[in-house]
Protein backbone atom coordinates (compact mmCIF):
# COMPACT_ATOMS: atom_id res chain seq x y z
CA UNK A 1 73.24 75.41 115.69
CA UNK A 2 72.81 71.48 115.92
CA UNK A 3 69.28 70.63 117.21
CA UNK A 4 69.42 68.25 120.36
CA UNK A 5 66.55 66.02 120.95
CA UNK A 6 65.34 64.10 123.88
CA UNK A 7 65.03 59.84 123.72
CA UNK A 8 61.41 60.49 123.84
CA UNK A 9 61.36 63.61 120.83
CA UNK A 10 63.17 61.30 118.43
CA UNK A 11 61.10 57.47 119.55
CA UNK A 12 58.40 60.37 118.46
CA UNK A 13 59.58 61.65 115.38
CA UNK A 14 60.12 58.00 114.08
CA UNK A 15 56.80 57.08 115.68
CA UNK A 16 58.65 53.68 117.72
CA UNK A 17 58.80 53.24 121.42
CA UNK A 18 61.36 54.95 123.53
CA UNK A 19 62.90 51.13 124.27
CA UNK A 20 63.20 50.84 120.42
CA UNK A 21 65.97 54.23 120.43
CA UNK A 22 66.95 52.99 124.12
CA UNK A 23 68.40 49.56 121.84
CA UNK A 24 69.61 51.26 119.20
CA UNK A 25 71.97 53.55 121.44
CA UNK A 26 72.99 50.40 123.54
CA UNK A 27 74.10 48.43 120.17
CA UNK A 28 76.03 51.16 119.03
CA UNK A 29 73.45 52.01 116.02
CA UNK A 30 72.60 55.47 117.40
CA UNK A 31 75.02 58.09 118.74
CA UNK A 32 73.93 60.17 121.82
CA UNK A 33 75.54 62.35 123.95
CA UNK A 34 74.61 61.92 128.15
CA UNK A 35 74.14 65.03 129.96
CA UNK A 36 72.88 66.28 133.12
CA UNK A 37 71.20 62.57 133.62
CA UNK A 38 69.07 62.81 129.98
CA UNK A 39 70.19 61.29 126.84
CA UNK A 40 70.50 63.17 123.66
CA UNK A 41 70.32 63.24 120.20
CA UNK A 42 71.78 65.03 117.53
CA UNK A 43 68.94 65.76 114.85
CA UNK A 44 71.85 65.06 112.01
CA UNK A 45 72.46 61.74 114.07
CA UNK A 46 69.05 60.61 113.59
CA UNK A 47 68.67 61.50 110.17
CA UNK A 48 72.41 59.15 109.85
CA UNK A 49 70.22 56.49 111.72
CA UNK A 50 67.51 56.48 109.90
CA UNK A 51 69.27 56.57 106.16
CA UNK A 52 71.83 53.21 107.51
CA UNK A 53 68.29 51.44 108.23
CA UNK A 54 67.01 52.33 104.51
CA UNK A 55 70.33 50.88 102.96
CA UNK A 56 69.91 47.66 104.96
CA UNK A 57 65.66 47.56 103.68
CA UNK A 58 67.03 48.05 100.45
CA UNK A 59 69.78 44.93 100.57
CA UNK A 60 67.26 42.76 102.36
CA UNK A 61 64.91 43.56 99.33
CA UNK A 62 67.39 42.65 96.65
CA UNK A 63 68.37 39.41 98.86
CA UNK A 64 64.73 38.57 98.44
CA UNK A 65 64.62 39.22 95.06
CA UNK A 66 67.39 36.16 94.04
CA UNK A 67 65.15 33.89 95.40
């Protein structure tokens, strides 16, 4: 079974502010599911999240790099 987290479980896992996942669901960078009035996450989501921001950190890096 997928584990579901909350808005606030994953801004807590990550160790950002609950606006900071708020934006990323809004701007299409996070998938979550709406139910029963509370947002969630799927932990495999996050993890998807989380490796997209590392790829863009990396290409910034090399970008810097040229200079």
């Amino acid at each position: 079974m997928k584990e579901l987290m909350t808005i606030e479980t994953a801004a807590a896992f990550l160790d950002v502010a609950v606006s900071t996942i708020r934006k990323a669901i809004s701007a299409g960078e996070l998938v979550a599911y709406k139910r029963f009035g509370r947002w969630y996450i799927l932990s495999e989501d996050l993890l998807t999240y989380i490796q997209a921001g590392d790829k863009s950190v990396k290409k910034k890096s090399a970008d810097r790099s040229k200079d």
